[in-house]
Every structure is written in C-alpha cells, then in structure tokens.
PDB file of N, CA and C in Angstrom:
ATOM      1  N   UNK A   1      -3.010 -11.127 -15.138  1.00  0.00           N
ATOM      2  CA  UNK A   1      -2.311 -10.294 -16.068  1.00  0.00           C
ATOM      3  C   UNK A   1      -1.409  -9.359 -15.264  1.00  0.00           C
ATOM      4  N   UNK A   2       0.000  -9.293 -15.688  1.00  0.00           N
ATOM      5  CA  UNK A   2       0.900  -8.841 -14.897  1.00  0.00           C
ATOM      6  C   UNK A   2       1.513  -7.812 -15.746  1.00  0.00           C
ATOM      7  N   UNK A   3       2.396  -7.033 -15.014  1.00  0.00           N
ATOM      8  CA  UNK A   3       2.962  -5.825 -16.470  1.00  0.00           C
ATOM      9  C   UNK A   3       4.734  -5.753 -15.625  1.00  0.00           C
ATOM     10  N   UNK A   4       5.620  -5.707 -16.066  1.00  0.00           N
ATOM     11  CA  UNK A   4       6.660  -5.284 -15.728  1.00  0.00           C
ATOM     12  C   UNK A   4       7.589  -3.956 -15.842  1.00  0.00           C
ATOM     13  N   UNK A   5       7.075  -3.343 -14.058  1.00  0.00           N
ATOM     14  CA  UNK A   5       7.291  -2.178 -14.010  1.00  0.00           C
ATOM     15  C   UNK A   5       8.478  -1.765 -13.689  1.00  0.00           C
ATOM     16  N   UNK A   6       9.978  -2.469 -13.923  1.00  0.00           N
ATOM     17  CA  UNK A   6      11.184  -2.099 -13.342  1.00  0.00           C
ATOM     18  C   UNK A   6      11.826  -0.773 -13.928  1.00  0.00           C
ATOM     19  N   UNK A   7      11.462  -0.706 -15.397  1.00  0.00           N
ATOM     20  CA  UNK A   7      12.139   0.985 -15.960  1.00  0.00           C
ATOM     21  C   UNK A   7      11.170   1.778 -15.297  1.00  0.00           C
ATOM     22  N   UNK A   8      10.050   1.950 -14.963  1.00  0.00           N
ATOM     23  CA  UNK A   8       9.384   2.662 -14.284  1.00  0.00           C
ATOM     24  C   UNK A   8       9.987   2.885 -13.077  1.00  0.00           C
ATOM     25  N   UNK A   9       9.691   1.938 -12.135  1.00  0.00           N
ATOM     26  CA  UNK A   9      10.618   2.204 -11.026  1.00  0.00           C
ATOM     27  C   UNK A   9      11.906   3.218 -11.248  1.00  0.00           C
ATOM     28  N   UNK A  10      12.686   2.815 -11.676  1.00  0.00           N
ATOM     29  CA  UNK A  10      13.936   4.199 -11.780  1.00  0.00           C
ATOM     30  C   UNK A  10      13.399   5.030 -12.031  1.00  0.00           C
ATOM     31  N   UNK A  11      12.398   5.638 -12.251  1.00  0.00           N
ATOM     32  CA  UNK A  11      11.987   6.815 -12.386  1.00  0.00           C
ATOM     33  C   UNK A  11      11.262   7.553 -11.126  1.00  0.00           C
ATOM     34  N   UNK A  12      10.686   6.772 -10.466  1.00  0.00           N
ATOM     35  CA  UNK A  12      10.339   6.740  -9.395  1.00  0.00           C
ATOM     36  C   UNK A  12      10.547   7.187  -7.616  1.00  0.00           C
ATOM     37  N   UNK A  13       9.977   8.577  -7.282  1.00  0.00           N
ATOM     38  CA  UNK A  13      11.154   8.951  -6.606  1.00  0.00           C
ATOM     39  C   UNK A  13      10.370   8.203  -5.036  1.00  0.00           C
ATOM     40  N   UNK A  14      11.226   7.649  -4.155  1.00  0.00           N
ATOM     41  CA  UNK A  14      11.153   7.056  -3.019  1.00  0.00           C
ATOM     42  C   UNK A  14      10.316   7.787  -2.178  1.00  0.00           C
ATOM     43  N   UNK A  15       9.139   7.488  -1.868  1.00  0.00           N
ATOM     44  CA  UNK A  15       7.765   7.916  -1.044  1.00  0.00           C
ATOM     45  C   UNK A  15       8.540   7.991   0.580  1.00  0.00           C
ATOM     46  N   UNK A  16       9.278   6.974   1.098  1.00  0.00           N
ATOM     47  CA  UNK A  16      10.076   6.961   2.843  1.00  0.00           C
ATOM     48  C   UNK A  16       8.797   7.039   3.400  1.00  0.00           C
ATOM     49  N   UNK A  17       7.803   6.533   3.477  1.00  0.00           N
ATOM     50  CA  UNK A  17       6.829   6.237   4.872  1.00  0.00           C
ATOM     51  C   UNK A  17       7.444   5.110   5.348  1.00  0.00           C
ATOM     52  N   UNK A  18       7.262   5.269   6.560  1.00  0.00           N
ATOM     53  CA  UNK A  18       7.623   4.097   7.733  1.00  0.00           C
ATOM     54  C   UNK A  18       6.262   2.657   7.757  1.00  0.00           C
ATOM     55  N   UNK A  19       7.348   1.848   7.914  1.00  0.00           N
ATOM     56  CA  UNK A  19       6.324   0.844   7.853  1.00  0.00           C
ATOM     57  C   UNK A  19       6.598   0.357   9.641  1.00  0.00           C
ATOM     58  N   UNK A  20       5.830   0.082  10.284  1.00  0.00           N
ATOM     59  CA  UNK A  20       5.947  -0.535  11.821  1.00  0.00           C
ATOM     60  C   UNK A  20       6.358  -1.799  11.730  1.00  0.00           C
ATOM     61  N   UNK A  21       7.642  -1.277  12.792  1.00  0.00           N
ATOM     62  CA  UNK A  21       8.501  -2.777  12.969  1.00  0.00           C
ATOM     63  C   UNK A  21       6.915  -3.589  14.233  1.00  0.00           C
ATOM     64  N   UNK A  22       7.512  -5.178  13.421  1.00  0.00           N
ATOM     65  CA  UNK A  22       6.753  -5.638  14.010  1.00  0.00           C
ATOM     66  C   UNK A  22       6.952  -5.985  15.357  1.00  0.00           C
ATOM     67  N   UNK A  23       7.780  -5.871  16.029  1.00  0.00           N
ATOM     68  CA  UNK A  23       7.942  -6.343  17.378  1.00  0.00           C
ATOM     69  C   UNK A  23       7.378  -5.305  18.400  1.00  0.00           C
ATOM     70  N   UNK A  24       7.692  -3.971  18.012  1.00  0.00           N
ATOM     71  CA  UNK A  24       7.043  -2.855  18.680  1.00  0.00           C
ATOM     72  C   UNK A  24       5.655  -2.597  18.671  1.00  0.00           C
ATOM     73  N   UNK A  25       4.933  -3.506  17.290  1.00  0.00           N
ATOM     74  CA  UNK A  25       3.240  -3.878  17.738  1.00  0.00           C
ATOM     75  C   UNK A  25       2.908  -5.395  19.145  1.00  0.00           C
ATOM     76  N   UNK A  26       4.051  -5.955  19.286  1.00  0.00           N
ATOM     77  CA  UNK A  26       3.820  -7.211  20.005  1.00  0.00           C
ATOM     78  C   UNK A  26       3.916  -6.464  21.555  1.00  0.00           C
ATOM     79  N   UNK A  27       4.839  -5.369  21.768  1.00  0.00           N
ATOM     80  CA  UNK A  27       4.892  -5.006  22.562  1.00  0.00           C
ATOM     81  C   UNK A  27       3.558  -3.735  23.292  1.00  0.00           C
ATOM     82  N   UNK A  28       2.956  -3.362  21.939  1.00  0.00           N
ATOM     83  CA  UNK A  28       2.090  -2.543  22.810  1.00  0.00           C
ATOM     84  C   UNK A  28       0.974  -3.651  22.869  1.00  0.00           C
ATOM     85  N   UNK A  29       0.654  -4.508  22.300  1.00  0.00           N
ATOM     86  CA  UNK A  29      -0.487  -5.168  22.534  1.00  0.00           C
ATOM     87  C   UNK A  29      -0.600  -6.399  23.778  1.00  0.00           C
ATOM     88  N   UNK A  30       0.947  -6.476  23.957  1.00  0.00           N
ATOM     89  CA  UNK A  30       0.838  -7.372  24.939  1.00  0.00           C
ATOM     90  C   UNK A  30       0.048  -6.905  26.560  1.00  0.00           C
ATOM     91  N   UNK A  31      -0.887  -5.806  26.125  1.00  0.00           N
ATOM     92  CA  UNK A  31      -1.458  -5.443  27.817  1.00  0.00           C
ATOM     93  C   UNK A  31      -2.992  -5.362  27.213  1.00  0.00           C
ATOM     94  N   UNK A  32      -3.169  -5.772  25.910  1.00  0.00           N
ATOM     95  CA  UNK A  32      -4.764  -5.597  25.747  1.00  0.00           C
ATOM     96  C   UNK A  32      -5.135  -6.676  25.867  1.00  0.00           C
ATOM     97  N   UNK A  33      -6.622  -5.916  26.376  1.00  0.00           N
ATOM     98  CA  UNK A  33      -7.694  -7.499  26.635  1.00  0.00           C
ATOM     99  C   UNK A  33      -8.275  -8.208  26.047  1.00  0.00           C
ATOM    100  N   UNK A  34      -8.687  -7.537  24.343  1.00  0.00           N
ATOM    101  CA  UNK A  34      -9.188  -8.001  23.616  1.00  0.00           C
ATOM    102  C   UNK A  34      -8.411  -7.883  22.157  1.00  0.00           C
ATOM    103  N   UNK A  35      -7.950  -8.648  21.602  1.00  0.00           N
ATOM    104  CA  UNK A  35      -6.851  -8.539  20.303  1.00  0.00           C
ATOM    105  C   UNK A  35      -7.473  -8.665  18.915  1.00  0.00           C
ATOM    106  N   UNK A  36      -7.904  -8.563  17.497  1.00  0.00           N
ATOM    107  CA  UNK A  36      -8.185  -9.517  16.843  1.00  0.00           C
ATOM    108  C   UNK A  36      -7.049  -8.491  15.539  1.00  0.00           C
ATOM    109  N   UNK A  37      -7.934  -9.041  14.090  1.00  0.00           N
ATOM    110  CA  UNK A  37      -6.676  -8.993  13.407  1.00  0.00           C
ATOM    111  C   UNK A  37      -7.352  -8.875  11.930  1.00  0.00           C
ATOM    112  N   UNK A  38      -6.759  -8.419  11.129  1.00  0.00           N
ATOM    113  CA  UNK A  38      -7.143  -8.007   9.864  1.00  0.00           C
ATOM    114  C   UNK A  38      -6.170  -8.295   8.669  1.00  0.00           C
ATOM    115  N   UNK A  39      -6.215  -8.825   8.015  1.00  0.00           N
ATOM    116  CA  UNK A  39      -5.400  -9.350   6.944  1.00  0.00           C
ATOM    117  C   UNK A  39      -5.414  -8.741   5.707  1.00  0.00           C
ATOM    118  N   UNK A  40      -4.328  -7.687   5.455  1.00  0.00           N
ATOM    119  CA  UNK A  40      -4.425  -6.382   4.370  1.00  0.00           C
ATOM    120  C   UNK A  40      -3.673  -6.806   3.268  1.00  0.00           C
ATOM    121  N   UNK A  41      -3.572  -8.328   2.782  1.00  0.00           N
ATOM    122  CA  UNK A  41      -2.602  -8.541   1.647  1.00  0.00           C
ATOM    123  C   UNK A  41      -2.630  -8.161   0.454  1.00  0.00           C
ATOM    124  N   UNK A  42      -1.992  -7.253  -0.016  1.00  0.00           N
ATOM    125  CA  UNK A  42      -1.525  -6.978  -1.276  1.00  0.00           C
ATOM    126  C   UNK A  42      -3.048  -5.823  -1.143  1.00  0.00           C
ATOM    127  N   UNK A  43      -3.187  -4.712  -0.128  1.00  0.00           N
ATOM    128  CA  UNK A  43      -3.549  -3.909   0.243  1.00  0.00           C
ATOM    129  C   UNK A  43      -3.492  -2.672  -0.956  1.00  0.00           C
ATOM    130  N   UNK A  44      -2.333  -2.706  -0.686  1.00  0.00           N
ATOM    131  CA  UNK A  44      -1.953  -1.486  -2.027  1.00  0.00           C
ATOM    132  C   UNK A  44      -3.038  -1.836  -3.520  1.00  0.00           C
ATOM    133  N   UNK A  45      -3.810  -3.098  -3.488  1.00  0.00           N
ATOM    134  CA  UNK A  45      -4.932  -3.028  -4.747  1.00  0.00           C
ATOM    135  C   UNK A  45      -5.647  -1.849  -4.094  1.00  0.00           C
ATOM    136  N   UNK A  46      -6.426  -1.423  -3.228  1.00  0.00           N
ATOM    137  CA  UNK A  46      -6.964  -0.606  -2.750  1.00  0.00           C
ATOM    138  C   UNK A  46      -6.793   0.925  -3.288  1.00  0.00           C
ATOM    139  N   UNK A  47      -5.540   1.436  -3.700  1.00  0.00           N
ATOM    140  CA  UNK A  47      -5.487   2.524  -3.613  1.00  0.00           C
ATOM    141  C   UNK A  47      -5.332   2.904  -5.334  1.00  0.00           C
ATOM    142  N   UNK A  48      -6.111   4.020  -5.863  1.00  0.00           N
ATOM    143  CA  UNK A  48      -6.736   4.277  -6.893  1.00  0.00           C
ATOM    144  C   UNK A  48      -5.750   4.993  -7.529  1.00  0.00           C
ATOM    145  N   UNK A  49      -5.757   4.668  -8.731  1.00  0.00           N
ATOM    146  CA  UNK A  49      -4.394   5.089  -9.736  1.00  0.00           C
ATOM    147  C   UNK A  49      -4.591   6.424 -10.429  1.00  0.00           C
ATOM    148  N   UNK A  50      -3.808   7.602  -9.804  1.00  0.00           N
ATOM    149  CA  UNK A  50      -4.637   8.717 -10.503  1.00  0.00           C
ATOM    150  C   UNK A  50      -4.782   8.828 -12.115  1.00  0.00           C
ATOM    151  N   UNK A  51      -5.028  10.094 -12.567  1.00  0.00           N
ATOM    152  CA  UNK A  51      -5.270  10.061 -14.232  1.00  0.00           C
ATOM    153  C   UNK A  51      -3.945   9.591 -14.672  1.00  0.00           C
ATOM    154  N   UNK A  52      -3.383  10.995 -13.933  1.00  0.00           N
ATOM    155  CA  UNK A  52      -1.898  11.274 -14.861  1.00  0.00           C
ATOM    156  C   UNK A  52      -0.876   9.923 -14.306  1.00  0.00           C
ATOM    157  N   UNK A  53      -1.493   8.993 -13.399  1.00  0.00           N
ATOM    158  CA  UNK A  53      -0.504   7.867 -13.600  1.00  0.00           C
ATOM    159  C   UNK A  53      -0.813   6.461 -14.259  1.00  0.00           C
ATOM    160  N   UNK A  54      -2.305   6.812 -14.882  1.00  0.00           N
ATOM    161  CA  UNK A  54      -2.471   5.519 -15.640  1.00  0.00           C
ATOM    162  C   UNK A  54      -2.319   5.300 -16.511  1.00  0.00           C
ATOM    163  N   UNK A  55      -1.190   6.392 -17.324  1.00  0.00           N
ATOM    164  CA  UNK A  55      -0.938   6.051 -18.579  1.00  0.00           C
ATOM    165  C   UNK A  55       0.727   5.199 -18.627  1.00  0.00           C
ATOM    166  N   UNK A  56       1.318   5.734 -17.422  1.00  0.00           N
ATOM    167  CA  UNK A  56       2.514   5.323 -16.909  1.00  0.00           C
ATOM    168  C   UNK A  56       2.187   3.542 -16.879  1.00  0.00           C
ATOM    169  N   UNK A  57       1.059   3.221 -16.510  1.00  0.00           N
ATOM    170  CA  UNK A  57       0.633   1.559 -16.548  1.00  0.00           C
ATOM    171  C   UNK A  57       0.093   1.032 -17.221  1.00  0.00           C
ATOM    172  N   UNK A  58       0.272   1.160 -18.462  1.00  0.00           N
ATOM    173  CA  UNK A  58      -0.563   0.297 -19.488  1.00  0.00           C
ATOM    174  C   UNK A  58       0.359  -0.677 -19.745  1.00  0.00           C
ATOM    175  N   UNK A  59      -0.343  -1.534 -20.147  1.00  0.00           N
ATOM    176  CA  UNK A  59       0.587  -2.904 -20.669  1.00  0.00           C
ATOM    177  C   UNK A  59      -0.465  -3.796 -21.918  1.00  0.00           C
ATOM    178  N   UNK A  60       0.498  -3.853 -23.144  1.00  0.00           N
ATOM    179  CA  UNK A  60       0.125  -4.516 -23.615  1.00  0.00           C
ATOM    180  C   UNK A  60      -0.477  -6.002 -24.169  1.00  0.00           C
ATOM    181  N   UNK A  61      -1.082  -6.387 -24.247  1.00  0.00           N
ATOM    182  CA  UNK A  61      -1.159  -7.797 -24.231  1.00  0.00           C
ATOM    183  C   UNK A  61      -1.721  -8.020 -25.653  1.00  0.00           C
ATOM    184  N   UNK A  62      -2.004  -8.991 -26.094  1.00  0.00           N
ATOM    185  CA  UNK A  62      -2.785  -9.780 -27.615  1.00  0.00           C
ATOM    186  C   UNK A  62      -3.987  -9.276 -28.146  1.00  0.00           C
ATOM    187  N   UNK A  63      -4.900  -9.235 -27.267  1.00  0.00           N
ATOM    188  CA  UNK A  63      -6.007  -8.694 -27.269  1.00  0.00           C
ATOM    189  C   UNK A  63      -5.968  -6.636 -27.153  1.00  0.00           C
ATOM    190  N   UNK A  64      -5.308  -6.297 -26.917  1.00  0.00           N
ATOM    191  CA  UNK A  64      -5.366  -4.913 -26.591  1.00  0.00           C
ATOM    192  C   UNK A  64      -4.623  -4.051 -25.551  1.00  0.00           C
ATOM    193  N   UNK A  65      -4.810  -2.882 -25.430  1.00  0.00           N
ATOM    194  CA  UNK A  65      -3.986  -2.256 -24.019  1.00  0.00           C
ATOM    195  C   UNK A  65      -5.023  -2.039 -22.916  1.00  0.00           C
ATOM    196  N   UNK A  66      -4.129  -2.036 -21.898  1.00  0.00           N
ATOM    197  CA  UNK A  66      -4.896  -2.373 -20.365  1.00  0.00           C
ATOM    198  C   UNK A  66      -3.963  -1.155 -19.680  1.00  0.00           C
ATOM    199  N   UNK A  67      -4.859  -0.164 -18.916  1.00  0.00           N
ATOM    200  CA  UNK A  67      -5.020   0.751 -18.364  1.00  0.00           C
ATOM    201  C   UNK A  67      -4.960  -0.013 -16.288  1.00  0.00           C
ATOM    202  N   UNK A  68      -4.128  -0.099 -15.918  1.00  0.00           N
ATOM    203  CA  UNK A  68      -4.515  -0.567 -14.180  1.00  0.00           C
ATOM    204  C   UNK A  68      -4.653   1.027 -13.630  1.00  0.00           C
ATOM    205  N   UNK A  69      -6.121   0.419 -13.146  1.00  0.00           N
ATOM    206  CA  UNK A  69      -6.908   1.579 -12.384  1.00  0.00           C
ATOM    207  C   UNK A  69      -6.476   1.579 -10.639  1.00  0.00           C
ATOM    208  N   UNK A  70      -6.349   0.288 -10.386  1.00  0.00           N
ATOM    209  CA  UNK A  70      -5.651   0.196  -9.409  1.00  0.00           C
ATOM    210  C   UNK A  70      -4.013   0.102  -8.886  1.00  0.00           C
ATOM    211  N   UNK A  71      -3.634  -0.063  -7.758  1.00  0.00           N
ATOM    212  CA  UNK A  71      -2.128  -0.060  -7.978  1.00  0.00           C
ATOM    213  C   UNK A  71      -1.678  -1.575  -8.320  1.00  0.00           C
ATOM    214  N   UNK A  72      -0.739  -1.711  -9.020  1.00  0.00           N
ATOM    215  CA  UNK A  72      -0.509  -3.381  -9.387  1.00  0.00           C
ATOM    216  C   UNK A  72       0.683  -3.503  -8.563  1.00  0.00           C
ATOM    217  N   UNK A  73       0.526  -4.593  -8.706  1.00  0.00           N
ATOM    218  CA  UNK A  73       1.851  -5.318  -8.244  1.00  0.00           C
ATOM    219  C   UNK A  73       3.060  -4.956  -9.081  1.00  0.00           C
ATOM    220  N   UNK A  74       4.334  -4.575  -8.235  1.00  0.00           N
ATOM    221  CA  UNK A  74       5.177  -4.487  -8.780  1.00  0.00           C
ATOM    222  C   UNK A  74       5.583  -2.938  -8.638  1.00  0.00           C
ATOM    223  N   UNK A  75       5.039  -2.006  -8.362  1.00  0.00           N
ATOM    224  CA  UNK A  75       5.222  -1.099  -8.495  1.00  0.00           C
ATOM    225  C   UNK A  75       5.943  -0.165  -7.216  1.00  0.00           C
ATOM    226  N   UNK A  76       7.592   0.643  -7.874  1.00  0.00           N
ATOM    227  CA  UNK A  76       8.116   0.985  -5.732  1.00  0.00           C
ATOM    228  C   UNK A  76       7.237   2.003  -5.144  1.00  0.00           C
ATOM    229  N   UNK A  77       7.372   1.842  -3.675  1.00  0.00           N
ATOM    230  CA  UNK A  77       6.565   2.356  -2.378  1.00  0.00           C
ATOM    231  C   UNK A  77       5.343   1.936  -2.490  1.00  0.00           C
ATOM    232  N   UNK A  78       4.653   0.832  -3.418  1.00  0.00           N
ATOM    233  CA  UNK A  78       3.006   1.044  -3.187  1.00  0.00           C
ATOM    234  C   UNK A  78       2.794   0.390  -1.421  1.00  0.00           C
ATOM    235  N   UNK A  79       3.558  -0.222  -1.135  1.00  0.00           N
ATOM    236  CA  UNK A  79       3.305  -0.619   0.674  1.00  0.00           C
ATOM    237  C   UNK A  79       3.687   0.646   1.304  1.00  0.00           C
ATOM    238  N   UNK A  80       4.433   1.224   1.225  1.00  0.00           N
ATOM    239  CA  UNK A  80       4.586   2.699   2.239  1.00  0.00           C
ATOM    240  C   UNK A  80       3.721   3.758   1.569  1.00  0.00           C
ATOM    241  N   UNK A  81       2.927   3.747   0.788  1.00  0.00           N
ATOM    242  CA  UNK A  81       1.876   4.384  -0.127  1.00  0.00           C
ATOM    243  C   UNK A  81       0.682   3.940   1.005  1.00  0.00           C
ATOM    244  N   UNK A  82       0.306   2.683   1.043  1.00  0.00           N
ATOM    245  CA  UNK A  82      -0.462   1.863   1.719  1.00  0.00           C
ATOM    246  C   UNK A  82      -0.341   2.068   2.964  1.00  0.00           C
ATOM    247  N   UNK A  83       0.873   1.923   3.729  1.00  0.00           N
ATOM    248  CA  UNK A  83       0.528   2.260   4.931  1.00  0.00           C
ATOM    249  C   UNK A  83       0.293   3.483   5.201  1.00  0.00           C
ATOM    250  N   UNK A  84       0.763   4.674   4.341  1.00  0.00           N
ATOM    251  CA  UNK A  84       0.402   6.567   4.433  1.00  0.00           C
ATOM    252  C   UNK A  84      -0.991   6.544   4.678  1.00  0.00           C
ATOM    253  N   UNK A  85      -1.417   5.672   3.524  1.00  0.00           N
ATOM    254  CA  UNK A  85      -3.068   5.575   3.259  1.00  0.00           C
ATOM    255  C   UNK A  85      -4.076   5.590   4.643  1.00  0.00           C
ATOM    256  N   UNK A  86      -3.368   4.347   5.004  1.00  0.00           N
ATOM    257  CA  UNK A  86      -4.290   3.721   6.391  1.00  0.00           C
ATOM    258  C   UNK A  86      -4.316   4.508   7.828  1.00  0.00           C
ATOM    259  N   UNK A  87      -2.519   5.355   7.337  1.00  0.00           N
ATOM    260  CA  UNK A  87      -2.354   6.053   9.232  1.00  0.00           C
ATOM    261  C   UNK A  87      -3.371   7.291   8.785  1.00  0.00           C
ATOM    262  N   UNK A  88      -3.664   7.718   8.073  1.00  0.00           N
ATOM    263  CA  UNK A  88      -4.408   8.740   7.598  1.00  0.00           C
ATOM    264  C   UNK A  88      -6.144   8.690   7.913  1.00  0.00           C
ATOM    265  N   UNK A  89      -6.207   7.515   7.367  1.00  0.00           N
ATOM    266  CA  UNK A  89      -7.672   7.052   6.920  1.00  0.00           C
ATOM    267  C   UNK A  89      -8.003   6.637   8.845  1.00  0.00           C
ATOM    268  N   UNK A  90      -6.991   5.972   9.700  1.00  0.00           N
ATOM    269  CA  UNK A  90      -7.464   5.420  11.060  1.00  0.00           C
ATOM    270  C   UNK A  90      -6.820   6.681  12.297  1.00  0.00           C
ATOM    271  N   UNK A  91      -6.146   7.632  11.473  1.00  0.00           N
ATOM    272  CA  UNK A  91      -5.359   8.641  12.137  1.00  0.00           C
ATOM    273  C   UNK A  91      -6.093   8.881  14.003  1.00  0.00           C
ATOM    274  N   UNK A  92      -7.418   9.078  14.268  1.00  0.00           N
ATOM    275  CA  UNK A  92      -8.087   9.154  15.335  1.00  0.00           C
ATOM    276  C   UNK A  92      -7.964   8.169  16.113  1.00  0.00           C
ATOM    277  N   UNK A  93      -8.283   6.779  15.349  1.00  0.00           N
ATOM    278  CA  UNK A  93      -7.639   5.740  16.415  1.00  0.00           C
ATOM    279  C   UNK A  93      -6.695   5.136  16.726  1.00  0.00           C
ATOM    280  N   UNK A  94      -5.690   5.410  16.381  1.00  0.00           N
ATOM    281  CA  UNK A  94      -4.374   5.705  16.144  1.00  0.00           C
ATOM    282  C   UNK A  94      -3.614   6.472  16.965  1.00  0.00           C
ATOM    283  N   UNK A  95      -4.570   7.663  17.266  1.00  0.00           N
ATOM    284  CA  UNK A  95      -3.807   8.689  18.361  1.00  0.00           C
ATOM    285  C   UNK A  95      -4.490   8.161  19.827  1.00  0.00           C
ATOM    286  N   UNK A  96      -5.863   7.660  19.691  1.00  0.00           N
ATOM    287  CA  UNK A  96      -6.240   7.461  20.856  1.00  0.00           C
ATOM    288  C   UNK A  96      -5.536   5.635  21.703  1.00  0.00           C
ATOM    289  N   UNK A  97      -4.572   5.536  20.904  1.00  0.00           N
ATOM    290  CA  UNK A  97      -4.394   3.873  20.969  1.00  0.00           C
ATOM    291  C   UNK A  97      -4.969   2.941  21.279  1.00  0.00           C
ATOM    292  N   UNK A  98      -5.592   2.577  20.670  1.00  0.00           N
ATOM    293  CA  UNK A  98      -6.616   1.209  20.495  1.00  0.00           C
ATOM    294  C   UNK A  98      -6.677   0.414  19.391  1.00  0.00           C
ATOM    295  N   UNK A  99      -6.087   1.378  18.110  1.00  0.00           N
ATOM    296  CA  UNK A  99      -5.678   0.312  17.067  1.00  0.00           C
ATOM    297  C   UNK A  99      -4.491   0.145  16.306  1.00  0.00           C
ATOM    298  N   UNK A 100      -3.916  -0.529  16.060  1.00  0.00           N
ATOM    299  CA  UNK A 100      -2.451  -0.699  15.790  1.00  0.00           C
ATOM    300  C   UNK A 100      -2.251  -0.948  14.202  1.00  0.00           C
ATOM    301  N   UNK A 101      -1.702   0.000  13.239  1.00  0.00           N
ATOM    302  CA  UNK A 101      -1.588  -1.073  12.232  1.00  0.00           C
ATOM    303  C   UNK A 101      -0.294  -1.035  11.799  1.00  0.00           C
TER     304      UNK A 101
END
C-alpha cells in the first residue's frame, strides 16, 4: 500500500544533510584490515513519524484510512533524515574512525 506524496512535498522545506560521496568511503577504507558491510535499504522505514506528521500521511484506500507510523516511501529528505539519524545514533564511532556510514 502506497500513498502519493508529491503535493506534500512542495510543502516541504529541504532538511540539506549530506549524504557521503561514495568514493571518499573507498578511500578511507582502503587501509583497513577488517571490512564488512550492512545493508540499510529503504532505511528511512526506521524512523518514527511524529504525531503532528501523521496526519499529513494518511491515505485512503476501500477499506478505510491508514495513518503511516513510519516514514513511507516517497516522501522529500527521508534519506538525509536517515542519514542525520545514523551520524547521530553512531556519532562516537564515527569520530573515533572505525565506522563509516
């Protein structure tokens, strides 16, 4: 179940977190000894839809209205939302460099 959030979007004012170019992760990792890897797709489900924005996401369907508690698809900055999330949440290892995201 999908909802189409494009008039929303224009309303929407631009979050600007940086997302890491990827070549500048190839470059710091190319001196570690041990690498592995984590696969965060469509990550932004993760992050919890406050009150005052879940009314902004309802979508109707046949059966009734639907409230997304989470962030859906479709919606602008939820990846630079997502990555704010994570430099925050790994901020310590992050400064100590050992993990890259």
């Amino acid at each position: 179940m999908g909802g189409d959030f494009r008039a929303l979007n224009t309303y929407i004012v631009p979050e600007r977190y940086p997302i890491p170019k990827f070549q500048i992760d190839l470059t710091q990792i190319s001196q570690a000894v041990y690498i592995t890897t984590m696969d965060a797709l469509k990550g932004f489900h993760q992050n919890v839809v406050t009150p005052r924005a879940k009314k902004y996401l309802r979508i109707i369907v046949h059966c009734g209205v639907y409230e997304y508690l989470r962030t859906p698809s479709g919606i602008k900055d939820a990846a630079s939302h997502f990555q704010r999330m994570m430099n925050e949440i790994f901020a310590e290892e992050l400064s100590e460099g050992w993990l890259i995201i």
